[in-house]
PDB file of N, CA and C in Angstrom:
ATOM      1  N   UNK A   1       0.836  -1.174   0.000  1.00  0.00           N
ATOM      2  CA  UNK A   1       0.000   0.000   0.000  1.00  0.00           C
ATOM      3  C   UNK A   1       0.890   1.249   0.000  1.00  0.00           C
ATOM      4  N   UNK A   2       0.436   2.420  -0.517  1.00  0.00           N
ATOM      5  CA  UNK A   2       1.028   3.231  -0.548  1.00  0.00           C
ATOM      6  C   UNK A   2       0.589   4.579  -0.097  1.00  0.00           C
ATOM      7  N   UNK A   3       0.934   5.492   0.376  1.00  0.00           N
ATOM      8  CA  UNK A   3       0.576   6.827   1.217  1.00  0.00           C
ATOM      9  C   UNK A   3       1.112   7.996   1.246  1.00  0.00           C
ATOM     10  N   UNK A   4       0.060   8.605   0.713  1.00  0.00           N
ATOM     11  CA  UNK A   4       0.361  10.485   0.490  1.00  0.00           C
ATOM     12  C   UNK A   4       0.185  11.004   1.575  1.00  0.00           C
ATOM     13  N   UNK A   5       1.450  11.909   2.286  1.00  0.00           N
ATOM     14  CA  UNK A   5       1.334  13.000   3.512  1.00  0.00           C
ATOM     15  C   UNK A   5       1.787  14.364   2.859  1.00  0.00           C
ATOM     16  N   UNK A   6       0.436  14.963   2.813  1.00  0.00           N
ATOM     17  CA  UNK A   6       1.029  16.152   1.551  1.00  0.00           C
ATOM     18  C   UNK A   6       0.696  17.395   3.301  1.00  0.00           C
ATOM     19  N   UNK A   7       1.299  18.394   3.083  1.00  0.00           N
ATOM     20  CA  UNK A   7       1.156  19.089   3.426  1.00  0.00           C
ATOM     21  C   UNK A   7       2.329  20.832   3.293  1.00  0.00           C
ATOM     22  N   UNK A   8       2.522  21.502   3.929  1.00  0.00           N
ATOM     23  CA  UNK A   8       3.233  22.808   3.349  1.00  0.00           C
ATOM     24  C   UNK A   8       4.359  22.748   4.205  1.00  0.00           C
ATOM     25  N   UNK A   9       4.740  22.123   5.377  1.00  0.00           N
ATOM     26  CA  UNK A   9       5.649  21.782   5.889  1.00  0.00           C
ATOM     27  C   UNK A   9       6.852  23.216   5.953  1.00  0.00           C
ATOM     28  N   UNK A  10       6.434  23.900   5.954  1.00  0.00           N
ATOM     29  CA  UNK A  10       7.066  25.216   5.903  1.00  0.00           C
ATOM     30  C   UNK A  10       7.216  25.629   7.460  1.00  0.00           C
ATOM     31  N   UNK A  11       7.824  25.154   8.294  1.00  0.00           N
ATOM     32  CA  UNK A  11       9.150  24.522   8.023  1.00  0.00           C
ATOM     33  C   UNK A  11       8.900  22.933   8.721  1.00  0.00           C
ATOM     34  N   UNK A  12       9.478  22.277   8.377  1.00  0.00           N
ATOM     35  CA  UNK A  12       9.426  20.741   8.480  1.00  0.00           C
ATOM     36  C   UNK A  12       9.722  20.672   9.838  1.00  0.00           C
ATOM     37  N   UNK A  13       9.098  19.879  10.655  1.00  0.00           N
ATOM     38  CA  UNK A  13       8.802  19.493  12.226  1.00  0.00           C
ATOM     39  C   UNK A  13       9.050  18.294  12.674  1.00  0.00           C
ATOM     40  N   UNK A  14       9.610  18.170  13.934  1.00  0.00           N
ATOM     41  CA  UNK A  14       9.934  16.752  14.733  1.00  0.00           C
ATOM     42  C   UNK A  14       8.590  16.121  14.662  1.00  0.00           C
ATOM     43  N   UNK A  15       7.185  17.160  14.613  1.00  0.00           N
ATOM     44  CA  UNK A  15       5.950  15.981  14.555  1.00  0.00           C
ATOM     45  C   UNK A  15       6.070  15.998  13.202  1.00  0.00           C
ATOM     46  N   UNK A  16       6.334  16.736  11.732  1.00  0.00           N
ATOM     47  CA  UNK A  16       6.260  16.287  10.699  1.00  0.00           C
ATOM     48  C   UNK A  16       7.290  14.753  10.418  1.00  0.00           C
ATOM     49  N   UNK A  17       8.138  15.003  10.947  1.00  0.00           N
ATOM     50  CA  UNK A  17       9.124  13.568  11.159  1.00  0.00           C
ATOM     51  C   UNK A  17       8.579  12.743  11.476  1.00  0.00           C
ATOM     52  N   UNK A  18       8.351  12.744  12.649  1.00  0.00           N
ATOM     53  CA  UNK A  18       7.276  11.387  13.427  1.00  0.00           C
ATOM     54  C   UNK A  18       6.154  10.568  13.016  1.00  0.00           C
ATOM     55  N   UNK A  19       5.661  11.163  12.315  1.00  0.00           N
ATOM     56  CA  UNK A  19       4.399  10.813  11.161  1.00  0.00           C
ATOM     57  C   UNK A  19       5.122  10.210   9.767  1.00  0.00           C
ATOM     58  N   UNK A  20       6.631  11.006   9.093  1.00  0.00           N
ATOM     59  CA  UNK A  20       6.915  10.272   8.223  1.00  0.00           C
ATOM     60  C   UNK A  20       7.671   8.804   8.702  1.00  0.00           C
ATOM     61  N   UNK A  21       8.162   8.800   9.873  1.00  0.00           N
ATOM     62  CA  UNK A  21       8.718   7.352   9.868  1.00  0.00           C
ATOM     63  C   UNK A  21       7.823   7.047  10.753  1.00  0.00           C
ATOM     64  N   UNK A  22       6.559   6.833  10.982  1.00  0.00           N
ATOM     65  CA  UNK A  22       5.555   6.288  11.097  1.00  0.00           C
ATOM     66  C   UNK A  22       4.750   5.229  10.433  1.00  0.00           C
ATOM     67  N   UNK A  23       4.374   6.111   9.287  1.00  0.00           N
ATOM     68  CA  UNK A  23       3.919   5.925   8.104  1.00  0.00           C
ATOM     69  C   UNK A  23       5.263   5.262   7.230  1.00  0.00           C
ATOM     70  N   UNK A  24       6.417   4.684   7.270  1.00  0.00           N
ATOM     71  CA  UNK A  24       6.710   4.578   6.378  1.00  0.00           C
ATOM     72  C   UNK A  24       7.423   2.870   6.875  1.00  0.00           C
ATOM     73  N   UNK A  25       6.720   2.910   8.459  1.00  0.00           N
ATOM     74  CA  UNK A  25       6.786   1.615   9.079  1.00  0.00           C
ATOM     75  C   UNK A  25       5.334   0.733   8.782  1.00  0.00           C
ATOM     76  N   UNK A  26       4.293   1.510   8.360  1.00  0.00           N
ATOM     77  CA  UNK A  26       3.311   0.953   7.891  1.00  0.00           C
ATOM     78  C   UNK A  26       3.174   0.542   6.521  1.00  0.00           C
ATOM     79  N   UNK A  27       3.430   1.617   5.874  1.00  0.00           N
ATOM     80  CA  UNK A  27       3.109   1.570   4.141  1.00  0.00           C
ATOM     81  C   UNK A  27       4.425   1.047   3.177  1.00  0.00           C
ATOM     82  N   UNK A  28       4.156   0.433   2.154  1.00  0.00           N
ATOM     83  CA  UNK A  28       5.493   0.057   0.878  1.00  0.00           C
ATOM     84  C   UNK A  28       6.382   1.307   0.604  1.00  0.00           C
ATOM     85  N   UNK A  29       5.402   2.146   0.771  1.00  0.00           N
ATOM     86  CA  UNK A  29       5.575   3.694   0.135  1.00  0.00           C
ATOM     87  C   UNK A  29       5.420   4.531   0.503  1.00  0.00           C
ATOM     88  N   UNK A  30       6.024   5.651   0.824  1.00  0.00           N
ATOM     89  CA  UNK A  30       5.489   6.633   1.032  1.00  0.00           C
ATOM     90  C   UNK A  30       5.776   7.969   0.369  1.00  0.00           C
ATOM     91  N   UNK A  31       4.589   9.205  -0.438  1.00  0.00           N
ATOM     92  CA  UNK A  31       5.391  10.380  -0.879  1.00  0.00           C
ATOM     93  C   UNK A  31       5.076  11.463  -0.230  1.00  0.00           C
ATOM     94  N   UNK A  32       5.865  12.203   0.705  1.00  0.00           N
ATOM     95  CA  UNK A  32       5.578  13.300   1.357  1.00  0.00           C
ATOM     96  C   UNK A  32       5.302  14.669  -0.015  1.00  0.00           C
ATOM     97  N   UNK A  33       4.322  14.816   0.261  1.00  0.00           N
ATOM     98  CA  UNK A  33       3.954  16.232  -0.505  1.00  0.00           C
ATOM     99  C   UNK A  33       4.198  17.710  -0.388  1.00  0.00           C
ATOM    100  N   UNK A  34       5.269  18.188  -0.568  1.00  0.00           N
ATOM    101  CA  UNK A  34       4.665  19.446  -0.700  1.00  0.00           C
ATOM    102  C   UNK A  34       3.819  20.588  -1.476  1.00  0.00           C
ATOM    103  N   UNK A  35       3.099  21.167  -1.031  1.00  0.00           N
ATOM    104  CA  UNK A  35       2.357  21.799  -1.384  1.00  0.00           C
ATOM    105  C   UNK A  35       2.930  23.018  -1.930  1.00  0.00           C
ATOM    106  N   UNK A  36       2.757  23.666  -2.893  1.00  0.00           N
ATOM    107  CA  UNK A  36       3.459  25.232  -3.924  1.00  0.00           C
ATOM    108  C   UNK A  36       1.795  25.961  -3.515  1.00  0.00           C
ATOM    109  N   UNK A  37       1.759  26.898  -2.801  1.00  0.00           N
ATOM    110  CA  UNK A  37       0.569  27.705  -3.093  1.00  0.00           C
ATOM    111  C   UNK A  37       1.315  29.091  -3.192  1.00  0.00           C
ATOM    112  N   UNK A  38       0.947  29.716  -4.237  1.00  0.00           N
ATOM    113  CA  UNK A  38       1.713  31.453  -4.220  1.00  0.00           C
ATOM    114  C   UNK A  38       0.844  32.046  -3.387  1.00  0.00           C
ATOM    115  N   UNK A  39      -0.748  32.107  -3.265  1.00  0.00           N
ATOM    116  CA  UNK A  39      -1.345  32.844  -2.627  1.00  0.00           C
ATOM    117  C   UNK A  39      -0.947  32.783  -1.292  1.00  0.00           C
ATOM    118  N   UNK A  40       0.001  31.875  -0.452  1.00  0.00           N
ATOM    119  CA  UNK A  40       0.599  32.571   0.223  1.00  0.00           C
ATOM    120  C   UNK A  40       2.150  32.303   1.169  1.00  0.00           C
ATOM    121  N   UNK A  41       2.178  33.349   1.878  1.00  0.00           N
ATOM    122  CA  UNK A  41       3.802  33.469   1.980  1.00  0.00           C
ATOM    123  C   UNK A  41       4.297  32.958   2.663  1.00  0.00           C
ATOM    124  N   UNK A  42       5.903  32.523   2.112  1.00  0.00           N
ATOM    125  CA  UNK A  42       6.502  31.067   2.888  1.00  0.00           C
ATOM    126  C   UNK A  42       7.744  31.579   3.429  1.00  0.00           C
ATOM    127  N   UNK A  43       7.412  31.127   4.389  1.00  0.00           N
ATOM    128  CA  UNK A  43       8.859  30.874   4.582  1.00  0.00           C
ATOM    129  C   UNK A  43      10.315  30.914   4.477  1.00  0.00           C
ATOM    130  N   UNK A  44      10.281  29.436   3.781  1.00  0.00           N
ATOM    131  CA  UNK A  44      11.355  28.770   3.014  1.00  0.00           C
ATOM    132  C   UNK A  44      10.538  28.683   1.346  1.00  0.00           C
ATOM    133  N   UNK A  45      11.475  28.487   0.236  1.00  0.00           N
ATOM    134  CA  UNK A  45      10.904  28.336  -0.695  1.00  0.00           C
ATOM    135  C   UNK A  45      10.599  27.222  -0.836  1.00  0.00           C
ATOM    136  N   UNK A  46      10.153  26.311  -2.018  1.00  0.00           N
ATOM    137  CA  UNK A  46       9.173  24.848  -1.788  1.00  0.00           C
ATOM    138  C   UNK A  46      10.984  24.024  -2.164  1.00  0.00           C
ATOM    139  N   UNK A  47      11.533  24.768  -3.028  1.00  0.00           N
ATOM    140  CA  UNK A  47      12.990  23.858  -3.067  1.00  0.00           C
ATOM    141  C   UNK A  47      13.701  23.658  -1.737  1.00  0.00           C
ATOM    142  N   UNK A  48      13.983  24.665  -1.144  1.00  0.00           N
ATOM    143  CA  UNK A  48      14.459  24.768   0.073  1.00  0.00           C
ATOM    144  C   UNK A  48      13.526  23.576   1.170  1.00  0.00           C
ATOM    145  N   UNK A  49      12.334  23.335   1.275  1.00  0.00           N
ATOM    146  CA  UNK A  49      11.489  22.671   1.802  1.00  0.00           C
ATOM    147  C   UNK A  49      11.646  21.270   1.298  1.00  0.00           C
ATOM    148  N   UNK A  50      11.684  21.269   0.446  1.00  0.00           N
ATOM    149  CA  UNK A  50      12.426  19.650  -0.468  1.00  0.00           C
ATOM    150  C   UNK A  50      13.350  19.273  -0.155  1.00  0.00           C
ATOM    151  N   UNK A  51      14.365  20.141   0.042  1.00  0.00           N
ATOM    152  CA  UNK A  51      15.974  19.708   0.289  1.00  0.00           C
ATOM    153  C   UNK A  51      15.719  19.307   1.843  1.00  0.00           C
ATOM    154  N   UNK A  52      15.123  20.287   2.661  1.00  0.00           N
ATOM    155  CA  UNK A  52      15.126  19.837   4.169  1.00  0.00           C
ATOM    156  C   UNK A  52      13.909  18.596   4.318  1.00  0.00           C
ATOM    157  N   UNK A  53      13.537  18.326   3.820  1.00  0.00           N
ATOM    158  CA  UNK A  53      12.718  17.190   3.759  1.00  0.00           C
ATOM    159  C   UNK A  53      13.562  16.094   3.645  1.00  0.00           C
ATOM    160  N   UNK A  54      14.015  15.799   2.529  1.00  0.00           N
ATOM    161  CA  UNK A  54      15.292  14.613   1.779  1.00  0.00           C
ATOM    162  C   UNK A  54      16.374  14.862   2.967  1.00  0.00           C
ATOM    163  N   UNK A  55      16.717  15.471   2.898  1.00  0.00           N
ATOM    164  CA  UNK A  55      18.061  15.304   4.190  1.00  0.00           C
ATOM    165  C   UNK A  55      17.412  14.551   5.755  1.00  0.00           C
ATOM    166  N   UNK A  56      16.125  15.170   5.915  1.00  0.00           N
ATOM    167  CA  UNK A  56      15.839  14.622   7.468  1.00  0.00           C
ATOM    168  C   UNK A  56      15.544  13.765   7.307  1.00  0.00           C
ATOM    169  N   UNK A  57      14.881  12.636   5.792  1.00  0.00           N
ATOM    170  CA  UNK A  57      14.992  11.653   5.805  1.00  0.00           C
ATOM    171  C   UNK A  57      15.602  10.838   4.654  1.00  0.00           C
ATOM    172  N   UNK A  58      16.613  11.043   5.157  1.00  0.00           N
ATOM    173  CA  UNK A  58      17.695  10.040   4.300  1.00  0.00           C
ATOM    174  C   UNK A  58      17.637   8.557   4.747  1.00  0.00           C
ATOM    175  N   UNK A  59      17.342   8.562   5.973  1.00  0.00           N
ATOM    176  CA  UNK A  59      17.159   7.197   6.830  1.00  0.00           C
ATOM    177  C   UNK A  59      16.252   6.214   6.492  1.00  0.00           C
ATOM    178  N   UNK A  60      15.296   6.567   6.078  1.00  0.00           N
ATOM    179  CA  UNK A  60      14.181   6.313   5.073  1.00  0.00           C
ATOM    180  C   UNK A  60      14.306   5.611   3.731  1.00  0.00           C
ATOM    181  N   UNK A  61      14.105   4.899   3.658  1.00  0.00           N
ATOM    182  CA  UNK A  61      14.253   4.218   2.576  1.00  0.00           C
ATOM    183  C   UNK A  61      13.081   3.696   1.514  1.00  0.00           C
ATOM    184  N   UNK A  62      12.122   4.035   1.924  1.00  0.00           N
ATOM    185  CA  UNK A  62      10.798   3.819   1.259  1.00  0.00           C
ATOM    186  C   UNK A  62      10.043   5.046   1.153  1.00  0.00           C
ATOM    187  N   UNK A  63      11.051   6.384   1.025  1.00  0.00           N
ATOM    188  CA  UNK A  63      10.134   7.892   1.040  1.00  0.00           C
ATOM    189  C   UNK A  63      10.575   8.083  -0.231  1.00  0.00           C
ATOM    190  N   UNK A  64       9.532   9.166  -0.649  1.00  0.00           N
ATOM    191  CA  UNK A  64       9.656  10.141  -2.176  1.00  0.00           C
ATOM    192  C   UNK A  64       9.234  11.263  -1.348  1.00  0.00           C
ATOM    193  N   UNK A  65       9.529  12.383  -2.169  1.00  0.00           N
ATOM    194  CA  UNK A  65       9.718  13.614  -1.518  1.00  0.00           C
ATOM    195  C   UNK A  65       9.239  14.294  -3.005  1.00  0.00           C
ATOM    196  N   UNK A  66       8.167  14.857  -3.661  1.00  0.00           N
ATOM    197  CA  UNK A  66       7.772  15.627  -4.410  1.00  0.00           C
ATOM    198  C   UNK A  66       6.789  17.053  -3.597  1.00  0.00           C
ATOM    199  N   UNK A  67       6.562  18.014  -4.724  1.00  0.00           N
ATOM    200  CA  UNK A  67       5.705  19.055  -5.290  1.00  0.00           C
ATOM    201  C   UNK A  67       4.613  18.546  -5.587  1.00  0.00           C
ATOM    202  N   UNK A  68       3.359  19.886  -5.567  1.00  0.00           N
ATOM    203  CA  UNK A  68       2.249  19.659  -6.191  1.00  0.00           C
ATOM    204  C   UNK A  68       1.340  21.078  -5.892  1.00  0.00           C
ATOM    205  N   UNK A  69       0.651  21.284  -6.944  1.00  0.00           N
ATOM    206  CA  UNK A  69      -0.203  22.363  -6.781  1.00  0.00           C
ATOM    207  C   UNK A  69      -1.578  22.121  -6.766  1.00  0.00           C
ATOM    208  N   UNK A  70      -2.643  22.431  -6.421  1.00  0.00           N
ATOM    209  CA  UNK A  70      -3.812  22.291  -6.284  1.00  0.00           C
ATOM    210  C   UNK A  70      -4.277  21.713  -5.146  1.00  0.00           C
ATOM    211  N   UNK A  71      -5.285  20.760  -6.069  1.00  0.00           N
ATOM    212  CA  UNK A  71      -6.160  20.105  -4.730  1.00  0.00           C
ATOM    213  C   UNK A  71      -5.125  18.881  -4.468  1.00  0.00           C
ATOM    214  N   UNK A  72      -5.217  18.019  -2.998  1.00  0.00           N
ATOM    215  CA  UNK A  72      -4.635  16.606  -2.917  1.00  0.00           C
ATOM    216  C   UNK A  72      -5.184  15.752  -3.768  1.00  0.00           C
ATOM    217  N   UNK A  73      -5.864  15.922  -3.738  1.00  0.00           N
ATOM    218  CA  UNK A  73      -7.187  14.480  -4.764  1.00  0.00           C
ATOM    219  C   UNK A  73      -6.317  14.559  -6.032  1.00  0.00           C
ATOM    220  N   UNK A  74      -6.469  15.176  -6.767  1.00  0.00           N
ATOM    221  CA  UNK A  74      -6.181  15.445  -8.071  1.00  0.00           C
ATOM    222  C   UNK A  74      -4.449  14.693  -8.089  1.00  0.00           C
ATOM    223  N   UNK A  75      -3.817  15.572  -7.662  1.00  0.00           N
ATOM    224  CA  UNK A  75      -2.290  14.707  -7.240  1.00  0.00           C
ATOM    225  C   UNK A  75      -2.162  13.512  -6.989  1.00  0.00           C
ATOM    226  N   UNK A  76      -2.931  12.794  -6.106  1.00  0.00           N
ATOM    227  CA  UNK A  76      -3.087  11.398  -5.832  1.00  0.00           C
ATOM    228  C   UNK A  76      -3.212  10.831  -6.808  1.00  0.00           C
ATOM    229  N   UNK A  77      -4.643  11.307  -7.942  1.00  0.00           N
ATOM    230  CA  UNK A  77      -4.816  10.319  -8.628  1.00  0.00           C
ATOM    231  C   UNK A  77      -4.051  10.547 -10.191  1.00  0.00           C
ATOM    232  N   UNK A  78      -3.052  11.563 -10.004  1.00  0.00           N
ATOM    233  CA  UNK A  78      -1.860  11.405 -10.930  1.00  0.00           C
ATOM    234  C   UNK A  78      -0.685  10.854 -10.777  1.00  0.00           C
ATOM    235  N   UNK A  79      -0.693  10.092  -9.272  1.00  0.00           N
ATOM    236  CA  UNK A  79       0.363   9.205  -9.127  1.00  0.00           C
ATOM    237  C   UNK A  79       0.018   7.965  -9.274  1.00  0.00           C
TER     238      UNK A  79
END
C-alpha cells in the first residue's frame, strides 16, 4: 500500500518527522507532498522545503519527496 502526507511543511517538524517514519513503518511507500501555493507566503521556498525534507529523511528508505499544486485528490490520482 502506498501513502500520500502532503502538506506545506514550511518549516518541516519533529511531529512532521514522526508521522513520516511512522507511516513509512506501515506503508510500501510513502510520498511526502509538498504543497506550492503562491497565494501565500513562505517561509522557506518549496525547493528549500524539499531539500530539508530529503536530508531529514535520508534514513528512510521507502520515502519520495515531491511538489504539487492544487487540490490533494487530483495529485493522488496522478500518481
Amino acid at each position: 500500500m502506498i501513502a500520500i502526507y502532503p502538506g506545506s511543511f514550511d518549516p518541516i517538524t519533529l511531529g512532521h518527522l514522526d508521522v513520516m517514519e511512522r507511516g513509512c513503518q506501515l506503508f510500501e511507500r510513502m510520498t511526502v507532498a509538498v504543497l506550492r501555493n503562491p497565494g501565500k507566503t513562505a517561509f522557506f521556498t518549496v525547493a528549500e522545503r524539499l531539500e530539508q525534507i530529503r536530508q531529514a529523511t535520508q534514513h528512510l528508505s521507502n520515502i519520495e519527496v515531491d511538489s504539487f499544486d492544487g487540490l490533494t485528490v487530483n495529485y493522488a490520482k496522478l500518481r
